[in-house]
Protein backbone atom coordinates (compact mmCIF):
# COMPACT_ATOMS: atom_id res chain seq x y z
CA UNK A 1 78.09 117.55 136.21
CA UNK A 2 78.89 118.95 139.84
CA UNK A 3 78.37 117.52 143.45
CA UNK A 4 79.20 114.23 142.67
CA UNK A 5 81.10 114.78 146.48
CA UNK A 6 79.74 114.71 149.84
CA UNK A 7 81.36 115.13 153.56
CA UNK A 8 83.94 117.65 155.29
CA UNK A 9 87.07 115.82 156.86
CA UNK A 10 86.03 112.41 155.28
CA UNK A 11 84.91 113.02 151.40
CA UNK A 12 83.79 110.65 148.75
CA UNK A 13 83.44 111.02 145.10
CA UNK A 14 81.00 108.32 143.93
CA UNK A 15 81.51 108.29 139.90
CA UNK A 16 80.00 106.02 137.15
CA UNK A 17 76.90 105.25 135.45
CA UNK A 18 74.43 102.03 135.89
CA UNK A 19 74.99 100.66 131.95
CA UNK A 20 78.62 101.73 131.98
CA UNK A 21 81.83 99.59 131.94
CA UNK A 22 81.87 100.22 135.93
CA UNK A 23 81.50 102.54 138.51
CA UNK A 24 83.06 103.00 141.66
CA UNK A 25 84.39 105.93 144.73
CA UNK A 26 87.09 107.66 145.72
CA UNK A 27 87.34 107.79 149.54
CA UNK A 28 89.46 111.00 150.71
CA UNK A 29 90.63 111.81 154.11
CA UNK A 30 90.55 108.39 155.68
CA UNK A 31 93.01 108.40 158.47
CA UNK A 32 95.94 105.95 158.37
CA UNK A 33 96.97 102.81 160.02
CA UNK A 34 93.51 101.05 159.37
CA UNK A 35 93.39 97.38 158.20
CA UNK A 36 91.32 97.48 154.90
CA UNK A 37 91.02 94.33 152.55
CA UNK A 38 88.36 93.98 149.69
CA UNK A 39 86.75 90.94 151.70
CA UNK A 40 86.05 94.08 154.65
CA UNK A 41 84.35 95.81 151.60
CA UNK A 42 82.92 93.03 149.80
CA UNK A 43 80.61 91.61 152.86
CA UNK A 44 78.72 95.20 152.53
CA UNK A 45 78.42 95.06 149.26
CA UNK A 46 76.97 91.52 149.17
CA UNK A 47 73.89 92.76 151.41
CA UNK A 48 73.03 95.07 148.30
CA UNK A 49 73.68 93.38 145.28
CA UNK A 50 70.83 92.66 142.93
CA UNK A 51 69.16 89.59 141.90
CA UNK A 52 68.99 88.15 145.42
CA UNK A 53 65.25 87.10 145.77
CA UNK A 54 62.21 87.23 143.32
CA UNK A 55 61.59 90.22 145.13
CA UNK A 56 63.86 92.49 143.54
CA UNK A 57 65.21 93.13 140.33
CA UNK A 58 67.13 90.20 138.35
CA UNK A 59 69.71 91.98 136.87
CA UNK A 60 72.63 89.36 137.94
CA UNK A 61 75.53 91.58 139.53
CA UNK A 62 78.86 89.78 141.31
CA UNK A 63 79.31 93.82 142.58
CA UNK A 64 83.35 92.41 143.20
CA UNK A 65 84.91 95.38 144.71
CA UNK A 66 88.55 96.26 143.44
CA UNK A 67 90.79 98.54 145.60
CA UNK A 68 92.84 100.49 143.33
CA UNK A 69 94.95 103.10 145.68
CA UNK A 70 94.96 103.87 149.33
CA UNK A 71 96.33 100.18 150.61
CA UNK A 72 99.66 98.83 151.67
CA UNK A 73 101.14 95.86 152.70
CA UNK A 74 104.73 95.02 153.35
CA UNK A 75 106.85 93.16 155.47
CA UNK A 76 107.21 96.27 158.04
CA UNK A 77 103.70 97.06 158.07
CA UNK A 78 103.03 93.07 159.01
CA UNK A 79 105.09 93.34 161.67
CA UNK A 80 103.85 96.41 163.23
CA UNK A 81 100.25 97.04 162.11
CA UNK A 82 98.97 93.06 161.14
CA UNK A 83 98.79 93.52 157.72
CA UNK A 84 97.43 95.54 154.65
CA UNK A 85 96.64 99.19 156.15
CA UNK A 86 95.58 102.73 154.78
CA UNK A 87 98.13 104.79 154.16
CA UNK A 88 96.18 107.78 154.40
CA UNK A 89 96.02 109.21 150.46
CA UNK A 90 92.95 109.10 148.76
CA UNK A 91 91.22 105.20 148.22
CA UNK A 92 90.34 104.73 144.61
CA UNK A 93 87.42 101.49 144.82
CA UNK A 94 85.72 100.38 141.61
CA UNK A 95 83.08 97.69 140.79
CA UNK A 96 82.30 96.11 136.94
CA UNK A 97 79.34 95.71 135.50
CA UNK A 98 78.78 92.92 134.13
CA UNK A 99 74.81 92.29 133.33
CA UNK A 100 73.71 95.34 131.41
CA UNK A 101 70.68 95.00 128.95
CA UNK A 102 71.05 98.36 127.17
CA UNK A 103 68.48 97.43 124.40
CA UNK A 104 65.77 97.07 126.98
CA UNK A 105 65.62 100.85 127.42
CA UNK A 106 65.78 101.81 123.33
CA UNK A 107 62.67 102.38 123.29
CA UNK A 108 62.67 104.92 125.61
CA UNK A 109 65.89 106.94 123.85
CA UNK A 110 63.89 109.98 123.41
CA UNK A 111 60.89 109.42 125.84
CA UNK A 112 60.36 111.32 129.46
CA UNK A 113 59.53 108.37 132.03
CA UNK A 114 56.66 109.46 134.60
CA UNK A 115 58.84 109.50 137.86
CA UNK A 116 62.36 109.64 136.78
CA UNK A 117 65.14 112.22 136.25
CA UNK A 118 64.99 111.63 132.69
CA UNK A 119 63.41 115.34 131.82
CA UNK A 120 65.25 117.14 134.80
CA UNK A 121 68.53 115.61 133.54
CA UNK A 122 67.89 116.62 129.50
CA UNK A 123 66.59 119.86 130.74
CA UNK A 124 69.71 120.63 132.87
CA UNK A 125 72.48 119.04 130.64
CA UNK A 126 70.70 119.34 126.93
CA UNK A 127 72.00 115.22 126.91
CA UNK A 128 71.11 112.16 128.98
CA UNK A 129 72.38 108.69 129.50
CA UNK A 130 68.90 107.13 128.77
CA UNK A 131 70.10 103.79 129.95
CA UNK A 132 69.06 102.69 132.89
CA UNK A 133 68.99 106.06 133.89
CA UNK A 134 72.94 106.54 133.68
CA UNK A 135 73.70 108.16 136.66
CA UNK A 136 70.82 108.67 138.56
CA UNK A 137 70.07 104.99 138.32
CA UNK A 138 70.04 103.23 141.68
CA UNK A 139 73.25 101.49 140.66
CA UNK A 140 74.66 104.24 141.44
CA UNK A 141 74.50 102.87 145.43
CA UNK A 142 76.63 100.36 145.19
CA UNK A 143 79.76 102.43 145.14
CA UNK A 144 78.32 104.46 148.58
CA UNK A 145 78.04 100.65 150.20
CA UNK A 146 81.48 100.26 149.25
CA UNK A 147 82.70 103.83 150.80
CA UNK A 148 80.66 103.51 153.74
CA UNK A 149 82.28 100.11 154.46
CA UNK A 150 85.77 102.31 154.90
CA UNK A 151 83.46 104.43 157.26
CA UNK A 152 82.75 101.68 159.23
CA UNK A 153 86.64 100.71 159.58
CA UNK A 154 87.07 104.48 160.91
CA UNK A 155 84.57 103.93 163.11
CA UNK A 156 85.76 100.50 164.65
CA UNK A 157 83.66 98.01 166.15
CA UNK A 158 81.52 100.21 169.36
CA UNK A 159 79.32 102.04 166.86
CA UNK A 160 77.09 99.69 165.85
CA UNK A 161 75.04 101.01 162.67
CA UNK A 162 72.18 99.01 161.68
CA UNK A 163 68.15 99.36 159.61
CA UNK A 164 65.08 97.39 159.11
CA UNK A 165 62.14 98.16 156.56
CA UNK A 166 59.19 98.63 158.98
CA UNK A 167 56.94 99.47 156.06
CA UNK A 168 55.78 97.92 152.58
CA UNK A 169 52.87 99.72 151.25
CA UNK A 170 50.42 100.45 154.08
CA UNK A 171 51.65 97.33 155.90
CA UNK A 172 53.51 97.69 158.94
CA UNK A 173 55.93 95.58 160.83
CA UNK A 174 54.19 94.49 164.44
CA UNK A 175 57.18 96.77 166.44
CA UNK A 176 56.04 94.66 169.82
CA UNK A 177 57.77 91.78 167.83
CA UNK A 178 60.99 93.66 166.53
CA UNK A 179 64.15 91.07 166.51
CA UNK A 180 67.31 92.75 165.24
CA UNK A 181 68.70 89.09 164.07
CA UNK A 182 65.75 88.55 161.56
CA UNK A 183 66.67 91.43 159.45
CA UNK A 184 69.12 88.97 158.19
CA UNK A 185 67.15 86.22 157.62
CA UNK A 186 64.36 87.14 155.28
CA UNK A 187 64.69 88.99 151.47
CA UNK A 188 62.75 92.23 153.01
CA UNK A 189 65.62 93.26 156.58
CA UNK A 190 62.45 92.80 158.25
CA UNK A 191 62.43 92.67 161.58
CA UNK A 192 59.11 90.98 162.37
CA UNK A 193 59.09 87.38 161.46
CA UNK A 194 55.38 87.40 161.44
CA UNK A 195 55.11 90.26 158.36
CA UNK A 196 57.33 88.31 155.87
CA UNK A 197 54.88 86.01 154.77
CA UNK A 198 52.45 88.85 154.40
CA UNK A 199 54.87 91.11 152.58
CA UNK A 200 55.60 88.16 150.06
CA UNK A 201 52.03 87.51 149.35
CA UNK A 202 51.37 91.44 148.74
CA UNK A 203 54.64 92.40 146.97
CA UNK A 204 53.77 89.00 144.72
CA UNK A 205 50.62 90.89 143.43
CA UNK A 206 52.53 93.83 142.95
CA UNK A 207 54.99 91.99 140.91
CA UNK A 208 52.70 90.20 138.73
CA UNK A 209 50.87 93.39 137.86
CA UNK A 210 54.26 95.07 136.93
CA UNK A 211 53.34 98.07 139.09
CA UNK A 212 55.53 99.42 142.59
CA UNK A 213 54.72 100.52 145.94
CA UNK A 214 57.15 102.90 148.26
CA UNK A 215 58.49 101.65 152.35
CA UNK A 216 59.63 103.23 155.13
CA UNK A 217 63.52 102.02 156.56
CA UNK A 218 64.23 102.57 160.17
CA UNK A 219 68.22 103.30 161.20
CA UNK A 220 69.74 102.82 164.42
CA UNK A 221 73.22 103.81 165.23
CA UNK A 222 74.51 102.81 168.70
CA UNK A 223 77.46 103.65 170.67
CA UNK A 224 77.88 106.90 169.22
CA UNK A 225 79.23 108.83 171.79
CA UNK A 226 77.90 112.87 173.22
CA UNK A 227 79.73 115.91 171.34
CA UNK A 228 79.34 114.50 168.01
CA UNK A 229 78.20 116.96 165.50
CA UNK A 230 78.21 121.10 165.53
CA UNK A 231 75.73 123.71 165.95
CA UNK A 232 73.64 125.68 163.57
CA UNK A 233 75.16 124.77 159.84
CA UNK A 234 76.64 121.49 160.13
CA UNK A 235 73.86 119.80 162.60
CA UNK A 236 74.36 115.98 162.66
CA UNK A 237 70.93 115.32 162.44
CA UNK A 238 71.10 117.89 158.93
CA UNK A 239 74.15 116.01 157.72
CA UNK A 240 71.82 112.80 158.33
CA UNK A 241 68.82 114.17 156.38
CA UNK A 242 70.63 115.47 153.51
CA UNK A 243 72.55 111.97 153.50
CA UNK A 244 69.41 110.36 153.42
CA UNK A 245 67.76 112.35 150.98
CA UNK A 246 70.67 111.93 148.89
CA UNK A 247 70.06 108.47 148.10
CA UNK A 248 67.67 107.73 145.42
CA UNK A 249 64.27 107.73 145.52
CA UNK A 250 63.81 108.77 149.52
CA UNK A 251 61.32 111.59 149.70
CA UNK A 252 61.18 112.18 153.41
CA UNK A 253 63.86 111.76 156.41
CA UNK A 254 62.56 111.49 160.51
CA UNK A 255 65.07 112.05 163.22
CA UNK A 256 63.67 110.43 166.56
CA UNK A 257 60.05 111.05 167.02
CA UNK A 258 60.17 112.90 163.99
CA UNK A 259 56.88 114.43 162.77
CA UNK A 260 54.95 112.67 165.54
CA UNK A 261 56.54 115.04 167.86
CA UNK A 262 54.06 117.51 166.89
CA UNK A 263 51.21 116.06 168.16
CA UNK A 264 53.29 115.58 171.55
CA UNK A 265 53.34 117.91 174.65
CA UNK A 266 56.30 119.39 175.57
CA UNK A 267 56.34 117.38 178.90
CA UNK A 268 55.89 114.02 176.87
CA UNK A 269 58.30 114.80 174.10
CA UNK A 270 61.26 116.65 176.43
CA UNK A 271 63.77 113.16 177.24
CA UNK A 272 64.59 113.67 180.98
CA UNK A 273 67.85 113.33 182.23
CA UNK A 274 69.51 111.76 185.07
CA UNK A 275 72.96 109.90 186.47
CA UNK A 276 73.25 106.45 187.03
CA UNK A 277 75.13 104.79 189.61
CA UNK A 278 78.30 104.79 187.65
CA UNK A 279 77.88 108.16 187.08
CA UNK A 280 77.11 108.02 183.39
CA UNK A 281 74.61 110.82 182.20
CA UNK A 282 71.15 108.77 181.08
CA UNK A 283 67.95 109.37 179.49
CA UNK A 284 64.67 108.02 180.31
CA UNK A 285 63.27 108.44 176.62
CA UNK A 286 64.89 108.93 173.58
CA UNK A 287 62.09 111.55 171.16
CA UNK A 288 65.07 113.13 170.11
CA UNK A 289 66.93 110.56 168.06
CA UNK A 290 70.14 110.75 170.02
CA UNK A 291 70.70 114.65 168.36
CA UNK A 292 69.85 117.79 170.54
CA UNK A 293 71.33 121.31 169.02
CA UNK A 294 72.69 119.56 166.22
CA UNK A 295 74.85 117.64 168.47
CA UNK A 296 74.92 113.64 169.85
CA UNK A 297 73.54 113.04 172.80
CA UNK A 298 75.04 109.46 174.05
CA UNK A 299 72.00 107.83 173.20
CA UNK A 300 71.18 106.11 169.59
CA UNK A 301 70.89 107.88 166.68
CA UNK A 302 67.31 107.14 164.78
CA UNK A 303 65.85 108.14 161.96
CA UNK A 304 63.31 106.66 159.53
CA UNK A 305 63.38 107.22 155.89
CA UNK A 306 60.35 106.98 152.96
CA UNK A 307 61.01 105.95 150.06
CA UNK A 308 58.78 106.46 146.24
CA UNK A 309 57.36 103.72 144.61
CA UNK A 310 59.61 102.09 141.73
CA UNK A 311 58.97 104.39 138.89
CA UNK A 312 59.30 101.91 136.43
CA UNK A 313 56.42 100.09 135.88
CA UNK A 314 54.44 98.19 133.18
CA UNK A 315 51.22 100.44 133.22
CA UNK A 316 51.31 102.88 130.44
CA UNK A 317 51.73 106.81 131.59
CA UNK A 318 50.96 110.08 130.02
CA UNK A 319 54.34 112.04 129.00
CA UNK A 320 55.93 113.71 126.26
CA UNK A 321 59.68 113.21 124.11
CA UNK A 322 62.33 115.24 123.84
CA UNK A 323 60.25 117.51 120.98
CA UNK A 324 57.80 118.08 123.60
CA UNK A 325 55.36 115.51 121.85
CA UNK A 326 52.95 113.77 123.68
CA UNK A 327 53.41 109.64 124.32
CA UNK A 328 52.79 106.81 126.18
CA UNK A 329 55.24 105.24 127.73
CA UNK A 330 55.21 102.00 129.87
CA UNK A 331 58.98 100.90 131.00
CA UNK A 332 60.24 97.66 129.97
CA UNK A 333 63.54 96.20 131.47
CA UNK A 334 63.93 94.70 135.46
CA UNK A 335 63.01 95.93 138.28
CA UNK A 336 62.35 96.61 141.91
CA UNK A 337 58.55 96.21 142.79
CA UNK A 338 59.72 97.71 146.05
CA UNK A 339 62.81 99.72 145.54
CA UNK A 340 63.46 99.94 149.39
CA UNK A 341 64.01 96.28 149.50
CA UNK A 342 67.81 97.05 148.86
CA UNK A 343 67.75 100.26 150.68
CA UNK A 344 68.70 99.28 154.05
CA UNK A 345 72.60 98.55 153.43
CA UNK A 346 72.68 102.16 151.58
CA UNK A 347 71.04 103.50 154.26
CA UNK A 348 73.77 102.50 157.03
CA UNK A 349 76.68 103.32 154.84
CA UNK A 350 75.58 107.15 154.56
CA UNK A 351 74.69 106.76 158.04
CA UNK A 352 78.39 105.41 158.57
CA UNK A 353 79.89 108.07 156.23
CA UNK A 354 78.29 111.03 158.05
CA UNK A 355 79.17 109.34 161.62
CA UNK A 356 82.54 108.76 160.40
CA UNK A 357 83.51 112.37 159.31
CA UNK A 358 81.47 113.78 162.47
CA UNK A 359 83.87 111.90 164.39
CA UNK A 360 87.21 112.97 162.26
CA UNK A 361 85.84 116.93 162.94
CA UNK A 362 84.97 116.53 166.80
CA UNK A 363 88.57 115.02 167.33
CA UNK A 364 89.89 117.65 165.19
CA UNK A 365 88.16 120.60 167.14
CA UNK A 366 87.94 119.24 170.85
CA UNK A 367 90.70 116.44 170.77
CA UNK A 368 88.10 114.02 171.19
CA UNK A 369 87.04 114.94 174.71
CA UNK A 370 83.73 114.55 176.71
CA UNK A 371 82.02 115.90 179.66
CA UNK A 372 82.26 113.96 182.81
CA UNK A 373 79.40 114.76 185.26
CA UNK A 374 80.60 116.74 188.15
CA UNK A 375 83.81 117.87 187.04
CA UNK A 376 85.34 119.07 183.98
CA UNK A 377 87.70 116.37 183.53
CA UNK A 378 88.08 114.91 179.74
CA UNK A 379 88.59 111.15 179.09
């Protein structure tokens, strides 16, 4: 199996399979000098892990992150750089599994599921991991959390990357009431206190009927500065969207106004410009998502991603085996009604992971410079 890699300067390797002894990533390119402990990893990773709320699936997880290479500590580097540090070969990170429930999926050894990669996979390969889906299973995630942690190091603390689900079903978040701080607080990373109680009463029907519905996760990045990104074939905002699509079970990416900007004029959707009184370039609307020719703009970086319905569910489905015969198969084992739920923290860390490398490339090309209205100065 190929392109199990991603990014240019900054590359990961996610490898493993979701009923295997573990699975993990290999982070290449990250610069070095940059404190990096397990507990800097492990708070990401926490955000993700399954069996959190009734909500999601029960499968009970620790996800206890390991660093295997890439780290150093000694007496010099105390002194000088505070403590453990990259040392700027590639960093090996693995996570056990330690809850797997093979036999729930034996009945499906030689059956298609409805939804899943189960017949692209046997039709590409000619052999399949049937458990849990092997490597296309969700699980799979956990080791990008863990990577885009070590993005978020290269980044350091004044890009903030952050997302909220803003949509369960056909119920949406009231946006007039949007509170960053609640995404925290609630099983859902909803940012509307007033939806929660509604999304747990519908999701709870869901549930009980063993059957799925799809969301929609907003992403903001902050603080990313102009000149991020490069024109035509490596577009931030297309690095963003193949990111995104990249994770499982998103079928559809927004940047900014996304496809609402087609029903906009061109003097509505255009974000004028202007320089404020410390003469800082500003925009007065943002329908751009912070990305114009493929390249940051200063202001945040949006998007919105939709995400399937869980394609595991307890109503039977029409499909055939591996002979081509035709079956009914109904998926036992435990699951997501809302596979989104746990999409958010997967969603910043390819967010932080494509940030992170388009910031290793712009330094690389331009030094790291930026325009400075009226003059050509760099700073």
């Amino acid at each position: 199996m190929s392109h199990n890699s991603f990014g240019h300067l900054l590359r990961v390797t996610t490898w493993g399979e979701s009923h295997g002894p573990a699975l993990g990533c290999v982070v290449d390119g990250c610069p070095p000098g940059i404190p990096l402990t397990a507990d800097d990893i492990q708070v990401w990773l926490d955000k993700r892990k399954p069996g959190t709320s009734r909500f999601v699936t029960q499968r009970q997880e620790p996800d206890q992150v390991r660093i295997l290479s890439g780290v150093f500590e000694d007496d010099a580097t105390r002194q000088s750089l505070g403590g453990q540090v990259t040392t700027g070969t590639p960093i090996s990170l693995m996570i056990e599994n330690m809850d797997q429930r093979s036999k729930d999926y034996s009945e499906i050894a030689e059956a298609f599921r409805p939804g899943h990669a189960d017949y692209t996979y046997f039709a590409k390969y000619g052999v399949r991991d049937y458990r849990g889906g092997g490597r296309s299973s969700a699980r799979e995630t956990a080791a990008r959390v863990a990577a885009g942690a070590v993005a978020r190091k290269i980044l350091g603390p004044d890009v903030t990357i952050r997302a909220a689900l803003v949509q369960v079903g056909g119920i949406k978040i009231e946006r007039s009431a949007w509170d960053w701080d609640q995404t925290t607080q609630n099983p859902f990373w909803c940012p509307d206190p007033g939806t929660v109680p509604v999304w747990e009463e519908y999701l709870s029907e869901i549930r009980k009927r063993g059957s799925s519905v799809g969301a929609v996760v907003e992403l903001e990045c902050a603080g990313v500065p102009a000149g991020w990104g490069a024109p035509i074939y490596a577009k931030l905002d297309a690095e963003l969207a193949a990111a995104m699509m990249s994770i499982n079970a998103a079928k559809g990416v927004e940047i900014g106004a996304g496809f609402a900007s087609a029903s906009l004029s061109g003097e509505e959707n255009a974000d004028e410009m202007r320089v404020d009184n410390d003469g800082e370039v500003m925009f007065l609307s943002n329908h751009a998502g912070g990305i114009l020719g493929g390249i940051s703009t200063g202001q945040p970086v949006t998007a919105r991603v939709a995400f399937k319905p869980t394609s595991s569910i307890l109503t039977p489905r029409q499909s055939i085996n591996q002979r081509g015969e035709p079956i009914e198969v109904l998926t036992k084992g435990r699951h997501d009604p809302c596979v989104a739920l746990r999409a958010a923290p997967v969603v910043e860390a390819m967010a932080a992971l494509v940030l992170a490398d388009a910031m290793l490339m712009h330094r690389a090309q331009t030094g790291g410079g930026a325009f400075k209205p009226g003059g050509a100065e760099r700073r």
